[in-house]
N, C-alpha and C. Protein backbone atom coordinates (compact mmCIF):
# COMPACT_ATOMS: atom_id res chain seq x y z
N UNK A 1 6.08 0.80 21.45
CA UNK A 1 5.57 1.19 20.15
C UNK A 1 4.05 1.31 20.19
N UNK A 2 3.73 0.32 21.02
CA UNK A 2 2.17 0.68 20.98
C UNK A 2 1.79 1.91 21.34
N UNK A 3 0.40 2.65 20.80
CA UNK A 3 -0.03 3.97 20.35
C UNK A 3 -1.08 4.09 21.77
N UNK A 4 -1.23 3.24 22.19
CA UNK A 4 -1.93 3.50 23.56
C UNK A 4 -1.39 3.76 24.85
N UNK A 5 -0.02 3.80 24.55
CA UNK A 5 0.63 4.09 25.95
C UNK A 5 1.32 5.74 25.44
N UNK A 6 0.34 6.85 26.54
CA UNK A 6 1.29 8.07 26.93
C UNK A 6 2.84 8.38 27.51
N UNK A 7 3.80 7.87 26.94
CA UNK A 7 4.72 7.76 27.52
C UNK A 7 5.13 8.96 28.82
N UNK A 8 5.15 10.12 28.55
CA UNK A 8 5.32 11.32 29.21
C UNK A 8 4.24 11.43 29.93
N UNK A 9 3.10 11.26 30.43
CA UNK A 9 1.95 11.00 30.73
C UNK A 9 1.66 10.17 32.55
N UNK A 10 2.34 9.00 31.85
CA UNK A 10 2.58 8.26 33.26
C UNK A 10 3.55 8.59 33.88
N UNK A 11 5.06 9.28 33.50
CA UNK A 11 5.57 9.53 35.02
C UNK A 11 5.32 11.28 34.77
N UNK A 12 4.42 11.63 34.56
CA UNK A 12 4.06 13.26 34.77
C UNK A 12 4.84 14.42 34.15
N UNK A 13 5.60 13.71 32.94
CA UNK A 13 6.49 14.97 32.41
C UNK A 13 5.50 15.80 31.07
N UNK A 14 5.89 16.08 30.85
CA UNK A 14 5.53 17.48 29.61
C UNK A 14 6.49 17.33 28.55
N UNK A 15 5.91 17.79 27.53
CA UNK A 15 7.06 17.64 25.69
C UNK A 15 8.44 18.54 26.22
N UNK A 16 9.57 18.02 25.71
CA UNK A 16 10.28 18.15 25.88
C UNK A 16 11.59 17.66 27.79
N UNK A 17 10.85 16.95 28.13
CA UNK A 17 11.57 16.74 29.15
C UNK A 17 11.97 15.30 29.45
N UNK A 18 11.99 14.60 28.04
CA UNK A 18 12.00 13.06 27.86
C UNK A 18 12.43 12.60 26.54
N UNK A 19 13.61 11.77 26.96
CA UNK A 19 13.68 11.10 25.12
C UNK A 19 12.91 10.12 25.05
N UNK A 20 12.07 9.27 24.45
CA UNK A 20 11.15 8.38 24.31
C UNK A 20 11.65 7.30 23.08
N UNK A 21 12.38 6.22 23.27
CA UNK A 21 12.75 5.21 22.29
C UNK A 21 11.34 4.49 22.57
N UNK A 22 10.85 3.99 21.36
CA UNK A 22 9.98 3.19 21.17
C UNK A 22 10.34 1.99 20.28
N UNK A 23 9.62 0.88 20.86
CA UNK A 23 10.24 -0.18 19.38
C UNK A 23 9.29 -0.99 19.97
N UNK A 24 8.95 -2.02 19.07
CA UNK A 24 8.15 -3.44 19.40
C UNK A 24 8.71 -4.17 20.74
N UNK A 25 8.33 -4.50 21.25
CA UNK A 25 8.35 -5.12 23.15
C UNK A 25 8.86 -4.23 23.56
N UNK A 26 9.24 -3.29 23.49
CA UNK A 26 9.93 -2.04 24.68
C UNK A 26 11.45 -3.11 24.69
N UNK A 27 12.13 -3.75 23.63
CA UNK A 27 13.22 -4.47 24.43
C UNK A 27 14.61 -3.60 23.90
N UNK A 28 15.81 -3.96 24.32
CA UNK A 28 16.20 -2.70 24.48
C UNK A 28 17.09 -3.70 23.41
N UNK A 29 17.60 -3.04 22.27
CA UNK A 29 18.24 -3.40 20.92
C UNK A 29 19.61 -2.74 20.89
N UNK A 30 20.61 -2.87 19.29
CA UNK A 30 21.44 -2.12 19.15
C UNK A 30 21.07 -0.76 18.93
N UNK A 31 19.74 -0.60 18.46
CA UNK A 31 19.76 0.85 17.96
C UNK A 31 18.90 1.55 19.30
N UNK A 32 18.56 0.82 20.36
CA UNK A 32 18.28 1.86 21.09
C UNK A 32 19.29 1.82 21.88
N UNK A 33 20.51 1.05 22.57
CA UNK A 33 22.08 1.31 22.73
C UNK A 33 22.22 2.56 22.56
N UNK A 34 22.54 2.60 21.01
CA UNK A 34 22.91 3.78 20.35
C UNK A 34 22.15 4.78 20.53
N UNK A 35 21.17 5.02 20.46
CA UNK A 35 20.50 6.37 21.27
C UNK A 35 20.44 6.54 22.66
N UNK A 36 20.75 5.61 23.82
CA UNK A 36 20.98 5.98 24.90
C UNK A 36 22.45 6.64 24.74
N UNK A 37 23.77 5.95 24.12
CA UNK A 37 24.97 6.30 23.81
C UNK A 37 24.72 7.99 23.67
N UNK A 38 23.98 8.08 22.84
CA UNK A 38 24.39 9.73 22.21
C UNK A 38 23.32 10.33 23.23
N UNK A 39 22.28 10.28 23.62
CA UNK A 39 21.27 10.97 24.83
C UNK A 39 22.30 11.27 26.06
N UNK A 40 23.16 10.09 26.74
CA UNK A 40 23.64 10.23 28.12
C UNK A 40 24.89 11.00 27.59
N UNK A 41 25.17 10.74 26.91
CA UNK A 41 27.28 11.58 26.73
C UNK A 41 26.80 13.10 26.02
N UNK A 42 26.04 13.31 25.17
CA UNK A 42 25.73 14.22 24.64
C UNK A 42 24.80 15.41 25.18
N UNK A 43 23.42 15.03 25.69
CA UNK A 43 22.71 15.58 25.87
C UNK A 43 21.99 15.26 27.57
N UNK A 44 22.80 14.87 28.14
CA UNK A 44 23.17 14.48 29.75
C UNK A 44 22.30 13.73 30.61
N UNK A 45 21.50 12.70 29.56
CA UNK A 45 20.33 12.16 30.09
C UNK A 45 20.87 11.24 31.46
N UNK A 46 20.57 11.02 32.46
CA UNK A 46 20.93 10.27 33.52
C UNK A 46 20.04 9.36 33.92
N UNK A 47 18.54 9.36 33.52
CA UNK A 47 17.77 8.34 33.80
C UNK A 47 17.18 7.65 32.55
N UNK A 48 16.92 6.53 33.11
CA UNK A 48 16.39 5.52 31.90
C UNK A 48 15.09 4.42 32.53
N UNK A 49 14.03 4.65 32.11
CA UNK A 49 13.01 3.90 32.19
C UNK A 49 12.70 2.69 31.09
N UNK A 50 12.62 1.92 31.94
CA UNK A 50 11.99 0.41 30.88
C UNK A 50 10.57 0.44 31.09
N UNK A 51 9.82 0.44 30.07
CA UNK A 51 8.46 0.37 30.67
C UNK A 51 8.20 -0.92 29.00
N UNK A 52 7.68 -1.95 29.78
CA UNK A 52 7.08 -2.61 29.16
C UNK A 52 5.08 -3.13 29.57
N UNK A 53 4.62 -3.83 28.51
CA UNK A 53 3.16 -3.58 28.76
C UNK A 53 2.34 -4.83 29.03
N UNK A 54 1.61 -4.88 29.57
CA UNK A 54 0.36 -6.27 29.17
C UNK A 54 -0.01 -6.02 27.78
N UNK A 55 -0.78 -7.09 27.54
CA UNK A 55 -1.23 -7.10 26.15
C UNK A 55 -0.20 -6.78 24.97
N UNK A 56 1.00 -6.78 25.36
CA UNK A 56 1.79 -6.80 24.54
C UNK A 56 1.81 -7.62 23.22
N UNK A 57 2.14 -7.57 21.90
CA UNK A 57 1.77 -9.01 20.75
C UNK A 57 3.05 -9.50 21.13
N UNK A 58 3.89 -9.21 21.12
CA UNK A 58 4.94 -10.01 21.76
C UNK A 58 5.39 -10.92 22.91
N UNK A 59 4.47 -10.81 23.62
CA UNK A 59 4.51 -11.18 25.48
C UNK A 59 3.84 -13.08 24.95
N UNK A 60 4.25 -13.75 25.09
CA UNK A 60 4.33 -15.13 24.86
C UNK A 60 3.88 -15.66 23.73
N UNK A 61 5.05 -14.68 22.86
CA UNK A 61 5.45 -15.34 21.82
C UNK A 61 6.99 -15.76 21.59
N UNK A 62 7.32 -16.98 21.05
CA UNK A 62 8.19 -17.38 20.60
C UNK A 62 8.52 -16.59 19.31
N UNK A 63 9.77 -16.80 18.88
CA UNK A 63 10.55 -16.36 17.65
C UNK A 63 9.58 -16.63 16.09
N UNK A 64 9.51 -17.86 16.31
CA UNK A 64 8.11 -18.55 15.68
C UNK A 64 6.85 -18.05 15.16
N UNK A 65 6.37 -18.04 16.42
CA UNK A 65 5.31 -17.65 16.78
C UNK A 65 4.95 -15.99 16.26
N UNK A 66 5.94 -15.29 16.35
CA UNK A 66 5.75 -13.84 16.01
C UNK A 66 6.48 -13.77 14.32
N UNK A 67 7.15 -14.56 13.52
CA UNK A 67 7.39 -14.95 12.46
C UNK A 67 5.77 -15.27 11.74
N UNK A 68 5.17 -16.00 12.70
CA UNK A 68 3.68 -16.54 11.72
C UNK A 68 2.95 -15.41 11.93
N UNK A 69 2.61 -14.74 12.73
CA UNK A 69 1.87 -13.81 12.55
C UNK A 69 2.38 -12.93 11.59
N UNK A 70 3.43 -12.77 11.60
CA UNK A 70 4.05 -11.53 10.28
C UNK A 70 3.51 -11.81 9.28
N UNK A 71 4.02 -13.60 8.77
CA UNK A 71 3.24 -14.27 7.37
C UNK A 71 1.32 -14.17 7.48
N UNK A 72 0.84 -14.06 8.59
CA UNK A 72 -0.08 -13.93 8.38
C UNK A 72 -0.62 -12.87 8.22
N UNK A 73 -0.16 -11.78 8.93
CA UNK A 73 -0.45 -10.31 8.31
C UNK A 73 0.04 -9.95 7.04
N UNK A 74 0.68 -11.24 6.08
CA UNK A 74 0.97 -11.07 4.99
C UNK A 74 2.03 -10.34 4.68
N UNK A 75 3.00 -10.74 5.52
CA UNK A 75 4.59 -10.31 5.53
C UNK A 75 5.06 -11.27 4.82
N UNK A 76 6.95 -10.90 4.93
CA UNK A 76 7.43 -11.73 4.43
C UNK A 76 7.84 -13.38 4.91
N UNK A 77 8.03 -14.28 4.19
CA UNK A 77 7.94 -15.36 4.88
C UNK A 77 8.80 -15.79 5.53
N UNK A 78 10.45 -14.75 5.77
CA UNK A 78 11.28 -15.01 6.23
C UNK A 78 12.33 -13.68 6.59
N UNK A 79 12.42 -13.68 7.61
CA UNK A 79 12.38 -12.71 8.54
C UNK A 79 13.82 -12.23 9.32
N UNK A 80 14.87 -11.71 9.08
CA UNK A 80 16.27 -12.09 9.09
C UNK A 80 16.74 -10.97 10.37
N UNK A 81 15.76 -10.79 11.09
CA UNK A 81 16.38 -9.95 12.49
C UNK A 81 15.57 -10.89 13.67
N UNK A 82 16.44 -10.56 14.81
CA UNK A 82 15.35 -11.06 16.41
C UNK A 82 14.12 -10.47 16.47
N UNK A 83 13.69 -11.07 16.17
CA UNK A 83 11.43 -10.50 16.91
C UNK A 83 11.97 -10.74 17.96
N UNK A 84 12.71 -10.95 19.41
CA UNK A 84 12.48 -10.74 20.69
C UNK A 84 11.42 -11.06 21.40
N UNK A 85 10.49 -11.99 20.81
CA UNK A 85 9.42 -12.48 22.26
C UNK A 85 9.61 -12.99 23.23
N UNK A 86 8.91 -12.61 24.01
CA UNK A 86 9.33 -13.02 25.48
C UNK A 86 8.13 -13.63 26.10
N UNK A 87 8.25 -14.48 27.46
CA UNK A 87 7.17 -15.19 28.11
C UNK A 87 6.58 -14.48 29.26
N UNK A 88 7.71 -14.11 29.68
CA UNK A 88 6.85 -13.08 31.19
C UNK A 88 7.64 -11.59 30.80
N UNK A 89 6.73 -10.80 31.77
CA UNK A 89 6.76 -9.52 31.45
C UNK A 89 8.09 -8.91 32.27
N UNK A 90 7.61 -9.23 33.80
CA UNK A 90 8.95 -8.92 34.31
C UNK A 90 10.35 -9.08 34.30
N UNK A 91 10.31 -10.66 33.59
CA UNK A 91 11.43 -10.89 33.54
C UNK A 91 11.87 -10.24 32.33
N UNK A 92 11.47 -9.85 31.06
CA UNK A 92 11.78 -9.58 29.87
C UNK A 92 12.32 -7.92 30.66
N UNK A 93 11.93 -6.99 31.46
CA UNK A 93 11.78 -5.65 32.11
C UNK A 93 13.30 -6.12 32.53
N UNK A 94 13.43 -6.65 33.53
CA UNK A 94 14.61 -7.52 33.92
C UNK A 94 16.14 -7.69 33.14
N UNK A 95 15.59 -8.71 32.16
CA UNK A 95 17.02 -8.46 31.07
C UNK A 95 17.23 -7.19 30.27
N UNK A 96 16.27 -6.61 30.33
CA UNK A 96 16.89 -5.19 29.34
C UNK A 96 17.23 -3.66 30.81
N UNK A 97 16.87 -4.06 31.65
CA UNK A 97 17.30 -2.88 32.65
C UNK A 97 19.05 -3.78 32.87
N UNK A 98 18.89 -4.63 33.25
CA UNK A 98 20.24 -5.48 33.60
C UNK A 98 21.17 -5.45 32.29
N UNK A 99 20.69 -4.92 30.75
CA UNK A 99 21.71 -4.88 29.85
C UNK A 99 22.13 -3.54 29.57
N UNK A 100 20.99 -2.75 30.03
CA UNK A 100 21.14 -1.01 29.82
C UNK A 100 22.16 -0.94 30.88
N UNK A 101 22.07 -1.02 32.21
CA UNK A 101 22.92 -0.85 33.37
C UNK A 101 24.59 -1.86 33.21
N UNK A 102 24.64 -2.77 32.39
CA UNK A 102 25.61 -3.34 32.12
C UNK A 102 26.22 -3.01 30.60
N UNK A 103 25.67 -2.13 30.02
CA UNK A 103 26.22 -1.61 29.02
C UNK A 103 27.93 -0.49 29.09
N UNK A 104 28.73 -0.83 28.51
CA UNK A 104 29.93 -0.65 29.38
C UNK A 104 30.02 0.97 28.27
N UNK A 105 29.33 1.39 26.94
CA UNK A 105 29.35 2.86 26.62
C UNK A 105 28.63 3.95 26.85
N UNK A 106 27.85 3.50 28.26
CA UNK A 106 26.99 4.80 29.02
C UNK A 106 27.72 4.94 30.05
N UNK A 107 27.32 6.17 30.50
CA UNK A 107 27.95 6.64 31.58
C UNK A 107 27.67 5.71 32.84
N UNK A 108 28.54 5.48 33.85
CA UNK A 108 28.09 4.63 35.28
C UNK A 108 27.62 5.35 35.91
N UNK A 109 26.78 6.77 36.07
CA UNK A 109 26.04 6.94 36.59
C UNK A 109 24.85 7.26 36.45
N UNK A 110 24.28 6.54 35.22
CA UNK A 110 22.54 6.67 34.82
C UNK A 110 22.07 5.93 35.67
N UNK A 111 21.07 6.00 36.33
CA UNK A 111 20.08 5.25 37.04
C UNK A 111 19.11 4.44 35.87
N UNK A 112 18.93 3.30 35.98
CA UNK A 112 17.62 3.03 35.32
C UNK A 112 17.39 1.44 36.05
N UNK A 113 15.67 2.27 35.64
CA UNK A 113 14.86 1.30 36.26
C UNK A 113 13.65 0.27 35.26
N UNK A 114 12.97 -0.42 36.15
CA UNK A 114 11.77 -0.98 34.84
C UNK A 114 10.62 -0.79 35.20
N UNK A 115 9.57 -1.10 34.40
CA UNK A 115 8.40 -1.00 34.76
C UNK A 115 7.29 -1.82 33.93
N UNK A 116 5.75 -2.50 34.76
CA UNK A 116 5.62 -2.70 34.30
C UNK A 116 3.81 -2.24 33.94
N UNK A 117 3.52 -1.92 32.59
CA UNK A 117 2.10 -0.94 33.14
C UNK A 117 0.97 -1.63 32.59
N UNK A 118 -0.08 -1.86 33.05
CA UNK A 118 -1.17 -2.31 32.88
C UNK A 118 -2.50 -1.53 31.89
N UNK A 119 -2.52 -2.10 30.40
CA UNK A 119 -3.12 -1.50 29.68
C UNK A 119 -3.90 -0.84 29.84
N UNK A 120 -4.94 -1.80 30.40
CA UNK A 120 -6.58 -2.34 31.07
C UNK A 120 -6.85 -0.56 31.77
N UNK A 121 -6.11 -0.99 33.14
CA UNK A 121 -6.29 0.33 34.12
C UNK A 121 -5.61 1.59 34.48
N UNK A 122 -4.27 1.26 33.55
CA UNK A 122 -3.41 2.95 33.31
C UNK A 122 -2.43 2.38 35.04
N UNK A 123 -2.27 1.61 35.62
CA UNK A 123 -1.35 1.25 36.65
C UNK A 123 0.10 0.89 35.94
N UNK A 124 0.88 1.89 37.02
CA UNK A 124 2.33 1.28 36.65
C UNK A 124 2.88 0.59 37.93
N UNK A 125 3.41 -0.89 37.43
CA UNK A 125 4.54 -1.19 38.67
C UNK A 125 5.91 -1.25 38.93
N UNK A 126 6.44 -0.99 39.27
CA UNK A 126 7.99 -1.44 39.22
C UNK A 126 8.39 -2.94 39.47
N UNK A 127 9.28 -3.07 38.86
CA UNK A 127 9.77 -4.59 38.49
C UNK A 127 11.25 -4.42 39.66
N UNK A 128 11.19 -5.09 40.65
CA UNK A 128 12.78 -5.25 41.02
C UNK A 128 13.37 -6.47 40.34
N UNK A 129 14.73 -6.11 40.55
CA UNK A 129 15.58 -6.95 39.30
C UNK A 129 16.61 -7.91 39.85
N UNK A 130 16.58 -8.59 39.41
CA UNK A 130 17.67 -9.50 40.29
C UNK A 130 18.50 -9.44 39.34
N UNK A 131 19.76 -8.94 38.92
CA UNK A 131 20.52 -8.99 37.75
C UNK A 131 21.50 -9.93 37.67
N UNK A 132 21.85 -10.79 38.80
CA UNK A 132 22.45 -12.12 38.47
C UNK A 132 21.91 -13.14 37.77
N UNK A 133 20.37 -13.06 37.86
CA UNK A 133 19.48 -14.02 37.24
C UNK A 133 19.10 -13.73 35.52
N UNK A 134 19.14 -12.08 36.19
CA UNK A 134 18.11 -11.40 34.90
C UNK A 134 16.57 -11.99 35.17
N UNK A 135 15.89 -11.70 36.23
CA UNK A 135 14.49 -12.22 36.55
C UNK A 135 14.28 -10.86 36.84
N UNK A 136 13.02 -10.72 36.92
CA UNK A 136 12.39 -9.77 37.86
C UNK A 136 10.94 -10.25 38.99
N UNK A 137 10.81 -9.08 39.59
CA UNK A 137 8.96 -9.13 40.33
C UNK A 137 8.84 -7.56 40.10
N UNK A 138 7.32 -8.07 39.83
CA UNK A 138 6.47 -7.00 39.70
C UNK A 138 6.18 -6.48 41.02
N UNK A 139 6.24 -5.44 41.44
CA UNK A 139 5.64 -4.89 43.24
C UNK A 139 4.97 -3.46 42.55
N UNK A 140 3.86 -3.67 43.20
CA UNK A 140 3.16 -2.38 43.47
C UNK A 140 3.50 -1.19 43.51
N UNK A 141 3.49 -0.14 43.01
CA UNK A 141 3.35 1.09 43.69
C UNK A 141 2.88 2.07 44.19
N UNK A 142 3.59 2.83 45.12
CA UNK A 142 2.65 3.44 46.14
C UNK A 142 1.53 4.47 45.74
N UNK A 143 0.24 4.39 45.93
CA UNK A 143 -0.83 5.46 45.85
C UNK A 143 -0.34 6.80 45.75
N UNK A 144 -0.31 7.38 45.20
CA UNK A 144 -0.02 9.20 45.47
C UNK A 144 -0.90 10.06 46.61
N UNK A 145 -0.88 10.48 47.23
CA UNK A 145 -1.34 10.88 48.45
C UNK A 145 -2.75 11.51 48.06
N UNK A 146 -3.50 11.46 48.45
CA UNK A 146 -5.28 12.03 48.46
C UNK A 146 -4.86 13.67 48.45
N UNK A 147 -5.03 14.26 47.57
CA UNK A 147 -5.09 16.02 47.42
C UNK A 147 -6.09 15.91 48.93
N UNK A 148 -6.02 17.05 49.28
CA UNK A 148 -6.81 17.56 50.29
C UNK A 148 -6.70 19.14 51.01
């Protein structure tokens, strides 16, 4: 959801060559389910990117914790869905690639992966996933080759 991340941008696509669910933590919900549901059976999407962020307001916050800030941004004082905060980044990348890929009304052959991108410097990494755990690691990725 945040307004500072180019979604189409970082993996090099152009308007129209991407569905883009956005929501608070990038975590993957019933209603974005449901739009992968109708994207992959309908409109033949086969890949799925998790990209979650640093500086996230969500990234070590508790349920709590993102409840008080609501009241303090002068919300309501009681709050009747999951805020979803999470403590680490990868691992949060982790449980939602491991629930997209274990989702039993998409097709079994979408690929998806996670990611995780760095506000600061515009770097993306990939998260490998351990999906028995639902953990992840962050690893590097590779430089794009020097034009020349």
């Amino acid at each position: 959801m945040d307004a500072r991340i180019p979604p189409l941008a970082l993996f090099g696509m152009q308007l129209g060559d991407a569905h883009v669910l956005r929501n608070a933590g990038g975590r993957v919900t019933p209603d974005v389910v449901r739009s992968l549901v109708v994207s992959t059976w309908t409109m033949g999407t086969r890949r799925v990117a998790v990209v979650h962020h640093t500086a996230c307001g969500l990234l070590e916050g508790s349920p709590g914790d993102v409840a008080r800030a609501i009241r303090t941004g002068g919300g309501p004082d009681y709050v009747p869905i999951p805020l979803l905060g999470f403590a680490d980044l990868a691992d949060s990348v982790a449980e939602d690639v491991a629930a997209i890929r274990g989702e039993r009304m998409l097709p079994r052959d979408v690929a998806v992966r996670g990611y995780v991108l760095d506000v600061a410097t515009g770097g993306l990494q990939e998260v490998e996933v351990d999906e028995r755990r639902r953990r992840g690691t962050v690893r590097a990725m590779p430089e794009p080759p020097a034009e020349g």
